[in-house]
Protein backbone atom coordinates (compact mmCIF):
# COMPACT_ATOMS: atom_id res chain seq x y z
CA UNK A 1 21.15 -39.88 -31.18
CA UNK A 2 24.70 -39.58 -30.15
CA UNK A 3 24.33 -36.58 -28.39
CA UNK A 4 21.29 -38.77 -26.35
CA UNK A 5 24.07 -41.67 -25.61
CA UNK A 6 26.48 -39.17 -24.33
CA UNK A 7 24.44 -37.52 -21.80
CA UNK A 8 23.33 -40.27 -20.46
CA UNK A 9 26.48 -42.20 -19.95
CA UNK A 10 27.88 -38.96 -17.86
CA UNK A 11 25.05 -38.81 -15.58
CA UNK A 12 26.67 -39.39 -12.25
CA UNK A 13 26.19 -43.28 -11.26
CA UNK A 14 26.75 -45.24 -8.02
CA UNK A 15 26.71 -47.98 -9.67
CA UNK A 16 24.72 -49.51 -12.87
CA UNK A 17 21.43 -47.94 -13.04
CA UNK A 18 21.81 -46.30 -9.58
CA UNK A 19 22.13 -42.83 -10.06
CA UNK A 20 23.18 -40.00 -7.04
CA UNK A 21 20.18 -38.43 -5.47
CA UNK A 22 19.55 -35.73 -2.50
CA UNK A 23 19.37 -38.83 -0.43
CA UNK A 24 23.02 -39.28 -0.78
CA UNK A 25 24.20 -35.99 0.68
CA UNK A 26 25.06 -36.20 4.06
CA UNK A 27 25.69 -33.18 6.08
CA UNK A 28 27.85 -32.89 8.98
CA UNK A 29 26.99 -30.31 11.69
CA UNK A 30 29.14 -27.83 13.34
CA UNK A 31 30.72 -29.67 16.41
CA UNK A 32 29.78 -27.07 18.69
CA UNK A 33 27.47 -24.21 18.70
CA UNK A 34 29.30 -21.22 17.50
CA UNK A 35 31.55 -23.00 15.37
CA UNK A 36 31.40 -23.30 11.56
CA UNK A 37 33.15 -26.50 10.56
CA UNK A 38 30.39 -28.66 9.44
CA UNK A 39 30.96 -30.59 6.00
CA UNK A 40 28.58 -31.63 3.47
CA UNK A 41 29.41 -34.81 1.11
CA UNK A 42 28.68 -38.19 -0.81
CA UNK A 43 27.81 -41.74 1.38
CA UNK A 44 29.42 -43.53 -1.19
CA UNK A 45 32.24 -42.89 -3.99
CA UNK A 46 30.31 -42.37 -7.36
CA UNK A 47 31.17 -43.80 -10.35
CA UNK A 48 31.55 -41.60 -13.54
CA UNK A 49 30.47 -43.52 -17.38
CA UNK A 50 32.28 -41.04 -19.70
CA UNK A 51 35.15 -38.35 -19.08
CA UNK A 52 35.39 -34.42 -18.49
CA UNK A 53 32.36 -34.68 -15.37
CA UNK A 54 32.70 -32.30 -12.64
CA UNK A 55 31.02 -31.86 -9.42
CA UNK A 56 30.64 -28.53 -7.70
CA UNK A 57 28.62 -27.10 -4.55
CA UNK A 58 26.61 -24.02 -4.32
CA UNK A 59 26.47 -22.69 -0.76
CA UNK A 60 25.29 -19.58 1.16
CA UNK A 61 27.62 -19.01 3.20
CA UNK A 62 30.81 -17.58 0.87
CA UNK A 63 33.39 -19.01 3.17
CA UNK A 64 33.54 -22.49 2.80
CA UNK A 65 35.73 -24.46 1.27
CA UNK A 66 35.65 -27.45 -1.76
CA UNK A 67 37.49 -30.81 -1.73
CA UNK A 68 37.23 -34.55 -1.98
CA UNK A 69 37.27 -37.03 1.19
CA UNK A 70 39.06 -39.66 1.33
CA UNK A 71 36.92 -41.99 -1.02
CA UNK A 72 37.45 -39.04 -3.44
CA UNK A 73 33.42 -37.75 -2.96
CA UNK A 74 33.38 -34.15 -3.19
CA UNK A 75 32.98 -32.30 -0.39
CA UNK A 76 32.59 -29.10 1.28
CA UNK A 77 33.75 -27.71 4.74
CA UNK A 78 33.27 -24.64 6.50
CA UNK A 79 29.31 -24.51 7.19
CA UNK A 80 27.75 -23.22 9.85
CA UNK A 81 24.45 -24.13 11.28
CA UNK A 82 21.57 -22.81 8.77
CA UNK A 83 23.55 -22.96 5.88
CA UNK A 84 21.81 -24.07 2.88
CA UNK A 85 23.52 -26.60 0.51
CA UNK A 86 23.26 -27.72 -3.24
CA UNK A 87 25.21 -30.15 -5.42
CA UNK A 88 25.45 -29.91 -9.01
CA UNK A 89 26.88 -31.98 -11.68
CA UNK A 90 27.92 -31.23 -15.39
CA UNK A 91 29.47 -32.60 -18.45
CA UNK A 92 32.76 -31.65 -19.65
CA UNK A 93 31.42 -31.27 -22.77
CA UNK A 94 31.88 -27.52 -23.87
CA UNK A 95 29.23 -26.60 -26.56
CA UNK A 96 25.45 -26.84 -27.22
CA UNK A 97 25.40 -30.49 -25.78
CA UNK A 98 27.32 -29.49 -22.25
CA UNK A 99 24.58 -30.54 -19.54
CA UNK A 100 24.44 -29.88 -15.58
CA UNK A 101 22.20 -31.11 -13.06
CA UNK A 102 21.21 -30.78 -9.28
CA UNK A 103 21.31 -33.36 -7.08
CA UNK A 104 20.43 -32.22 -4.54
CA UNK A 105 19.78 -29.72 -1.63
CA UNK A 106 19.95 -29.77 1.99
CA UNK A 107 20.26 -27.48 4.87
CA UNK A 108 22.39 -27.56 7.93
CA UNK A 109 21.14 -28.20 10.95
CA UNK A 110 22.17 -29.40 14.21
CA UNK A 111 21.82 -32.61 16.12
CA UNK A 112 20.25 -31.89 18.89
CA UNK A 113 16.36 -30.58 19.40
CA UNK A 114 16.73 -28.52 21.96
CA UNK A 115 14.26 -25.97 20.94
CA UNK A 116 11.33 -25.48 23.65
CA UNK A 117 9.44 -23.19 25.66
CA UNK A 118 12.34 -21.16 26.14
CA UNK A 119 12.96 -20.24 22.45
CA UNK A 120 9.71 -19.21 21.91
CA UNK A 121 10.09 -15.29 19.88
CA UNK A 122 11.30 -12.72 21.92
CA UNK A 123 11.57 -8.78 21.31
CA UNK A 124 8.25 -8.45 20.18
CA UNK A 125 7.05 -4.84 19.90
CA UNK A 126 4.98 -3.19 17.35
CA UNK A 127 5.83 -0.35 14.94
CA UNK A 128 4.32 1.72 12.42
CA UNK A 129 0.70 1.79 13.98
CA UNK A 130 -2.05 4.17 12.58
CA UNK A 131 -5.74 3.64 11.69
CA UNK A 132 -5.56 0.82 9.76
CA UNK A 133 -2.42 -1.18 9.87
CA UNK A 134 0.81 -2.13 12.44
CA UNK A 135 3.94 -4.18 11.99
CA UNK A 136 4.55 -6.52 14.27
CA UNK A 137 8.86 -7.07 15.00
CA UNK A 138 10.09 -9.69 17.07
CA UNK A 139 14.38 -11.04 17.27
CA UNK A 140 15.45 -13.36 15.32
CA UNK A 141 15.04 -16.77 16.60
CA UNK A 142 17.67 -18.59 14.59
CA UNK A 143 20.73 -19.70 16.25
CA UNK A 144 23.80 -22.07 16.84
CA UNK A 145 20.85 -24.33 17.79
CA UNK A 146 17.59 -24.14 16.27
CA UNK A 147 17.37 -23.13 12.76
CA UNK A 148 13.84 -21.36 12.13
CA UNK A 149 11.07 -23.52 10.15
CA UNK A 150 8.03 -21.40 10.44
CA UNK A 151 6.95 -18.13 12.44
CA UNK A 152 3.13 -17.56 12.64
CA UNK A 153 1.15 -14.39 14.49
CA UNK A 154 -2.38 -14.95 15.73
CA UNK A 155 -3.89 -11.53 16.45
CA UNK A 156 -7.79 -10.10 17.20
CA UNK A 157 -9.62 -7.15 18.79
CA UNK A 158 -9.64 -7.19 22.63
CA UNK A 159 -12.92 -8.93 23.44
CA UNK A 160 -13.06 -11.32 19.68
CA UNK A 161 -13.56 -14.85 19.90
CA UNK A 162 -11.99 -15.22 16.41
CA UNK A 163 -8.13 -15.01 16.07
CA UNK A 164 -6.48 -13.96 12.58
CA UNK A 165 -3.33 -15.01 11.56
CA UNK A 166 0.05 -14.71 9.63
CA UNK A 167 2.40 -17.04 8.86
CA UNK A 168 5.68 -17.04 7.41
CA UNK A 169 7.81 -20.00 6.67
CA UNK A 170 5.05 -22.41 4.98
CA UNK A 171 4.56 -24.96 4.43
CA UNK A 172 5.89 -26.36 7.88
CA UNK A 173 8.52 -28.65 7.74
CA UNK A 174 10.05 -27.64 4.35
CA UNK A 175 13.34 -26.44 5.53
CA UNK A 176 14.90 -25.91 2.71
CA UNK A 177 15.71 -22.26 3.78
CA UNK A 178 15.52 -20.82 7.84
CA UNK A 179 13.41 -18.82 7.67
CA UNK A 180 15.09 -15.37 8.25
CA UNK A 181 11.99 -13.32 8.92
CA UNK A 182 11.79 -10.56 11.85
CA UNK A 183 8.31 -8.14 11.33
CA UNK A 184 5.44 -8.88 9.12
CA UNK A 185 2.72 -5.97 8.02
CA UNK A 186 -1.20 -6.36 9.38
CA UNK A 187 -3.33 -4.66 6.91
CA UNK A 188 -7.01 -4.05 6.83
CA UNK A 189 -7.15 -3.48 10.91
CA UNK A 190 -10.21 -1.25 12.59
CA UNK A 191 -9.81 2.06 13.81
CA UNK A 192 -9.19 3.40 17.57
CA UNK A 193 -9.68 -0.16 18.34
CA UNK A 194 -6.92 -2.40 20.73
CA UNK A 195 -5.52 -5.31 19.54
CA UNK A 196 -4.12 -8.29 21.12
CA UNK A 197 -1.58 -10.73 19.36
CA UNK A 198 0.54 -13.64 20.42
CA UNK A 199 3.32 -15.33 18.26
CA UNK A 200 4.72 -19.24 18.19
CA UNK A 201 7.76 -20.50 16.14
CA UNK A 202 8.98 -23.71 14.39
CA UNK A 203 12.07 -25.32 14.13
CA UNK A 204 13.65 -27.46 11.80
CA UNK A 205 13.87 -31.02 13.16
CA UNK A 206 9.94 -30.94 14.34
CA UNK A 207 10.20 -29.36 17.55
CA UNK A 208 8.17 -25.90 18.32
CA UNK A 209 7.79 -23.20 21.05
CA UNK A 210 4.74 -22.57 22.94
CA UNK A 211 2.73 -19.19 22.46
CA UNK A 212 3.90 -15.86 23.75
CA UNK A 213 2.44 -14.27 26.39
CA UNK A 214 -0.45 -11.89 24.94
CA UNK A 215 0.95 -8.32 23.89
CA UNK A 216 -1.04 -5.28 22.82
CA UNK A 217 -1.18 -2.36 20.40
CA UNK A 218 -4.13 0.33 19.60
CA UNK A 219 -4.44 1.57 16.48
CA UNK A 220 -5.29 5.64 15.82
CA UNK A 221 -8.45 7.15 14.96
CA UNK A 222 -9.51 7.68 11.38
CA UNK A 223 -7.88 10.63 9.60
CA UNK A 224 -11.34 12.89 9.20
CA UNK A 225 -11.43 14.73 5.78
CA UNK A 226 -12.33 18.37 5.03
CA UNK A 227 -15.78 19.24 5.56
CA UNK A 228 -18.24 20.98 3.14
CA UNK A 229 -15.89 21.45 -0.04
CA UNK A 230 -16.68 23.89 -2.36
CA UNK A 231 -15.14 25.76 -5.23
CA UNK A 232 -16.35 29.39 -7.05
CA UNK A 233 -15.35 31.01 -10.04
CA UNK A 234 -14.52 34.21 -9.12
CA UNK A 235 -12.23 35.56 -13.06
CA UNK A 236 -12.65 33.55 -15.95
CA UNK A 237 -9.19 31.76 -15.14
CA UNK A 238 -9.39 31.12 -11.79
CA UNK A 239 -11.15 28.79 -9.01
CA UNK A 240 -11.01 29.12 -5.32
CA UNK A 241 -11.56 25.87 -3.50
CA UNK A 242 -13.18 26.33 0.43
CA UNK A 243 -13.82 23.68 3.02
CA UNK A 244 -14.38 23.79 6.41
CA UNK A 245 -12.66 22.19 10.17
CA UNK A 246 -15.88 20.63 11.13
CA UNK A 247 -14.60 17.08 11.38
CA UNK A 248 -11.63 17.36 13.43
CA UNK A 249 -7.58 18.48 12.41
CA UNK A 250 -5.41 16.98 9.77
CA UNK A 251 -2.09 17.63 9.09
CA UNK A 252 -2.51 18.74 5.14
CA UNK A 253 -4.89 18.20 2.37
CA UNK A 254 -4.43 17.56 -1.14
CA UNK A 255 -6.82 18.95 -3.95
CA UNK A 256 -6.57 17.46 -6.81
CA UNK A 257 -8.54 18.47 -10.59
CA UNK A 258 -8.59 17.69 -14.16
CA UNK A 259 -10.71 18.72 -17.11
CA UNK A 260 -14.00 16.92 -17.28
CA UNK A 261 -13.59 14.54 -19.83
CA UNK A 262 -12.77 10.84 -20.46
CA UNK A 263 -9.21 10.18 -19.87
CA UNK A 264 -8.11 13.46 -19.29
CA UNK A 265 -4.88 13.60 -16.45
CA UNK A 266 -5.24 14.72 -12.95
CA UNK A 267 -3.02 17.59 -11.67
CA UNK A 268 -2.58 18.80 -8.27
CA UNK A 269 -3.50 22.25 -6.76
CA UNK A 270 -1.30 23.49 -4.19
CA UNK A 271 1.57 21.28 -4.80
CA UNK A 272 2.80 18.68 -1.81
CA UNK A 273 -0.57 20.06 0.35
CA UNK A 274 -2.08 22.81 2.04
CA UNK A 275 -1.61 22.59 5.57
CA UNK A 276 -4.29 23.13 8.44
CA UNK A 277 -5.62 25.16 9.66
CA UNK A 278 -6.08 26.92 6.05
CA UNK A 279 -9.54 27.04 4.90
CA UNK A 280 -8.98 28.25 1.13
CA UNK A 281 -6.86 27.75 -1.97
CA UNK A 282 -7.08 29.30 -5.29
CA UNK A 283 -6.32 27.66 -8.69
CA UNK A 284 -4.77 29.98 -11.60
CA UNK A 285 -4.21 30.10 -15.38
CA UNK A 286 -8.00 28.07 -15.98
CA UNK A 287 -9.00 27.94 -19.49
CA UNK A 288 -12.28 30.30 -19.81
CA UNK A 289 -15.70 28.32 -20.59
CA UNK A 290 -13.57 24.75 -19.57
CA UNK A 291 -15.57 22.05 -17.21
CA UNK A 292 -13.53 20.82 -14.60
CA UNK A 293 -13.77 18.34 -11.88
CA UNK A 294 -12.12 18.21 -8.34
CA UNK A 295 -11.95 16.46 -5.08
CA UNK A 296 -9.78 16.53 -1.81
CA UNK A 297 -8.38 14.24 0.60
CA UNK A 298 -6.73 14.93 4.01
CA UNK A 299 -3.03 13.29 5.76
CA UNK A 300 -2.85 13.00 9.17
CA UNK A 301 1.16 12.50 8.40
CA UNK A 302 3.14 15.49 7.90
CA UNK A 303 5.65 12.87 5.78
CA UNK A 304 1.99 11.40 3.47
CA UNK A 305 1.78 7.85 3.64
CA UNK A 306 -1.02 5.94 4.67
CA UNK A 307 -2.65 7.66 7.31
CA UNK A 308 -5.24 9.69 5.51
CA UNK A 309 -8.90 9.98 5.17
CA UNK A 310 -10.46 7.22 3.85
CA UNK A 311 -12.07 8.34 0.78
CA UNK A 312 -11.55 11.60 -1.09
CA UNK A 313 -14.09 14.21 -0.77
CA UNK A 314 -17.47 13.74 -3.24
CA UNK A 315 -16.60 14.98 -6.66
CA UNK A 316 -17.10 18.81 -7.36
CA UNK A 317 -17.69 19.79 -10.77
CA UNK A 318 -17.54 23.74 -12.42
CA UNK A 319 -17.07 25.15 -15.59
CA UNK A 320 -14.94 28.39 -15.60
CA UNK A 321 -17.28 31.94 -16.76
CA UNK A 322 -16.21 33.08 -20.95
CA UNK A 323 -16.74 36.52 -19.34
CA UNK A 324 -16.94 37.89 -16.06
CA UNK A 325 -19.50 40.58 -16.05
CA UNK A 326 -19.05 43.63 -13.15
CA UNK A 327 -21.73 44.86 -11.10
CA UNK A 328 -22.54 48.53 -12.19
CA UNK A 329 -22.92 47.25 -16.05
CA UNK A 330 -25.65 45.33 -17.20
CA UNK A 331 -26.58 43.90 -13.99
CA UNK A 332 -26.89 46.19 -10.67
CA UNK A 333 -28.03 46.12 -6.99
CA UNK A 334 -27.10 42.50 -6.92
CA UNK A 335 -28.24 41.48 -2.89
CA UNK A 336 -29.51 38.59 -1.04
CA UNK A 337 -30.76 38.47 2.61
CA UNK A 338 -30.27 36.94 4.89
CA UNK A 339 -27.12 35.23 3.53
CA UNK A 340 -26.56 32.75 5.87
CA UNK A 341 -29.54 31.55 5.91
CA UNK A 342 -31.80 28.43 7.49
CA UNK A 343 -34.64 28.17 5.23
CA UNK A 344 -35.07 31.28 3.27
CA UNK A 345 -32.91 33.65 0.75
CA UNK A 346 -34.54 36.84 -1.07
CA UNK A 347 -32.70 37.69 -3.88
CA UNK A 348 -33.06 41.33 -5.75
CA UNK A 349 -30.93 42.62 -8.75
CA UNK A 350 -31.64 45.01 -11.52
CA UNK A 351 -31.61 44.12 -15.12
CA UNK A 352 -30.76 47.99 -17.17
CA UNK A 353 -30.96 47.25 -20.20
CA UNK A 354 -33.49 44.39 -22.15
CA UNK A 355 -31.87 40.57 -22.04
CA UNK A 356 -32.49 36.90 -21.67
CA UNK A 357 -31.81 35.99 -18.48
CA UNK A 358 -30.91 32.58 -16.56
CA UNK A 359 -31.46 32.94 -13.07
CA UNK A 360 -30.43 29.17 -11.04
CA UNK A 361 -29.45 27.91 -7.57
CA UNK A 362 -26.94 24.98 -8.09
CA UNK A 363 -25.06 22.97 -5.41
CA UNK A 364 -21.15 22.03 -5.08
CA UNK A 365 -21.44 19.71 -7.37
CA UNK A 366 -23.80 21.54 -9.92
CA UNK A 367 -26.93 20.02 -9.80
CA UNK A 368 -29.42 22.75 -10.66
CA UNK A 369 -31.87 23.41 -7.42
CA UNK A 370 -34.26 26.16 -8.87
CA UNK A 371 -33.95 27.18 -12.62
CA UNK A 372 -35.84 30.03 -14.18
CA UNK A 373 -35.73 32.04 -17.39
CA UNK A 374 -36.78 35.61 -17.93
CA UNK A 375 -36.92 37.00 -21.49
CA UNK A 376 -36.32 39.79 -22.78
CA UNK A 377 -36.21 40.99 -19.13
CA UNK A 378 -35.44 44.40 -18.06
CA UNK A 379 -36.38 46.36 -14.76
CA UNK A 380 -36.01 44.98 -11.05
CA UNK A 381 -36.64 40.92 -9.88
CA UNK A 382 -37.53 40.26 -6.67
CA UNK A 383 -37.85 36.50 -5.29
CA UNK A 384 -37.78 34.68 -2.36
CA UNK A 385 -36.58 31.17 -2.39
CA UNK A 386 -36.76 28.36 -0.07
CA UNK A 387 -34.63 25.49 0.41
CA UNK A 388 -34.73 24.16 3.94
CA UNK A 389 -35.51 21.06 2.54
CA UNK A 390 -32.16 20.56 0.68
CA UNK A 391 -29.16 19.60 2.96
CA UNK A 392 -27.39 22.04 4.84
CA UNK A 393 -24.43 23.56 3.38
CA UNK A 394 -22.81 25.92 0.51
CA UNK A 395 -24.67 26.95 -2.35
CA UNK A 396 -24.16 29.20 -5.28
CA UNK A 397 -26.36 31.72 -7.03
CA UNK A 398 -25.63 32.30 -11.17
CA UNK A 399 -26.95 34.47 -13.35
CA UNK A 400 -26.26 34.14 -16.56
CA UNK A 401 -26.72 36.46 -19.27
CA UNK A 402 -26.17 36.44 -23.08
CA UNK A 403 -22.40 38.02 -22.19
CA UNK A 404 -21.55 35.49 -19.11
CA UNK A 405 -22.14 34.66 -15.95
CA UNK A 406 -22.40 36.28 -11.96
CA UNK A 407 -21.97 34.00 -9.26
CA UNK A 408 -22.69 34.81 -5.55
CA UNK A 409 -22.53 32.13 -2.67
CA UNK A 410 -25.63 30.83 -0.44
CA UNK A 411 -24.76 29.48 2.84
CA UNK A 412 -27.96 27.09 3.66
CA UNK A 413 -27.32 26.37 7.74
């Protein structure tokens, strides 16, 4: 209870039951633009119930000065026009009971309202642009003057009836800070497709520009991504990722894999990229009979960033061979014809010596497109097989026996 009674009998008063508010600051301007003498203090001498107060001001600007006018307010000299402006008040009580409190904040501004037409944002030019985003950069508007309330951008497609819009500096007329902004980001914009944008600003003290003329920016085309990605298994330890140009040039790709299980880390495969025009990439030290998953994704940026391909490529999944089994052992005269192909593939090989056999088309991402098992087979197989129906692109041969697995490639056109 006596700590209660003491805090409130050193609140700063003006009088009984009148205490100092924001209302009571009263800011001086600069006398002239350019100039930084403005002064910031009390309308009216305040009265103190209890000892050891202290008032003190908290400023932006590190180069004014503290004092007390000549009713013995506190006061401070030395702003400039957009300074901001707090005072604070504590007990002199040092311990757990010592209390402080604002009274208030302004910010300097000037008396005139000069701002029009001809302080509308100037400088405005656009940076950064690529398929899906631009920053817009303009000068900044604040001055001996005019002290910035609000910028806002309206922008749309050449041809739009609908405008979009940023805005910085909200809500209007807060002013408790200029606002000191000088670009802003636009996200989420359509490819190869020109933009037009105006801009209007704010001032503190209710007066506003009009709009900008209409500027315009273009943003890039999409980055394309690889096409027809594909990955064999040509050791037991080893992958070897292929793709194709079809969709247009890149700067690099990135392939990225990781063993196919829940939570397992992805790891990169080439390191920073592999740079067009290359076609191919190989991927050592595999663990034998492992299932992996991959993908890829283009950068039209030789520094990354955000200008890539919007998606990465479908996933491609592969388990690496326990044992790679040569032709000339248990398996010989391997062929297919033609090989590329547009409908049909005949396939030949000869079995020398009595086995189960697993003979299956699968695509990139191993769905199984013909499946057929042969036991106890020995001798020559002949088939034909036809998959015009399936979409163009690469395909992949295995046989598998009981001591592993030969791959060949189909090339469906």
């Amino acid at each position: 209870m006596k700590i209660l009674l003491y805090i409130l009998f050193c609140l700063p008063m003006i009088g009984f039951g009148q205490y100092i508010t924001s209302s009571n600051i009263i800011i001086t301007p600069p006398s002239a633009p350019g100039l930084c003498d403005g002064t910031a203090t009390l309308d009216t001498f305040p009265q103190i119930l209890g000892f050891g107060h202290a008032f003190y001001w908290e400023t932006n600007n590190p180069n004014t000065s503290n004092g007390q006018n000549v009713l013995g307010a506190p006061i401070v000299s030395g702003l400039c026009l957009g300074d901001s402006i707090c005072l604070n008040f504590w007990t002199g009580h040092v311990g757990p009971g010592r209390q402080s409190w604002n009274v208030g904040c302004s910010v300097v501004t000037s008396n005139s309202n000069n701002c029009s037409d001809s302080t509308r944002p100037s400088g405005l030019h656009v940076t950064n642009v690529i398929q899906n985003r631009a920053t817009i950069n303009w000068d900044n508007m604040n001055s001996t003057t005019c002290i910035v309330d609000q910028y806002r951008i309206k922008y749309r497609p050449v041809g739009s009836n609908t405008w979009s819009q940023k805005t910085m500096g909200s809500p209007l007329g807060s002013c408790s800070w200029s606002a000191q902004n000088t670009s802003k980001l636009l996200l989420n914009l359509l490819p190869n497709t020109t933009y037009e944008y105006k801009m209007k600003v704010w001032y503190c003290g209710g007066s506003s520009s009009s709009w900008t003329a209409l500027n315009i920016f273009t943003t890039l085309t999409d980055c394309p991504n690889v096409g027809n990605f594909s990955v064999t298994t040509p050791t037991t330890t080893k992958a070897t990722f292929n793709w194709n140009l079809s969709n247009g040039p890149y700067n690099f790709m990135r392939i990225k894999a990781r063993i196919d299980i829940p939570g397992a880390s992805w790891f990169n495969i080439g390191g920073f990229g592999v740079f067009f025009p290359a076609t191919t990439k190989d991927k050592n030290n595999l663990t034998p009979g492992e299932s992996y998953r991959g993908q890829a994704r283009t950068w039209c940026s030789p520094n990354g960033g955000a200008y890539r391909s919007q998606t990465w490529t479908p996933l491609l999944f592969w388990t690496q061979p326990t044992q790679r089994l040569q032709l000339g052992t248990a398996i010989t005269n391997l062929d297919i014809f033609p090989n590329p192909s547009r409908d049909i593939f005949n396939i030949s090989f000869t079995s020398e010596e009595v086995q189960d056999l697993k003979v299956k088309v699968v695509n990139v991402i191993g769905e199984e497109i013909i499946k057929e098992d042969l036991q106890q087979f020995v001798g020559e197989y002949v088939k034909s097989i036809n998959i015009n129906n399936y979409v163009k692109g690469i395909y992949f041969l295995e046989i598998e026996t009981n001591n592993g697995i030969i791959n060949k490639k189909l090339i469906l056109q």
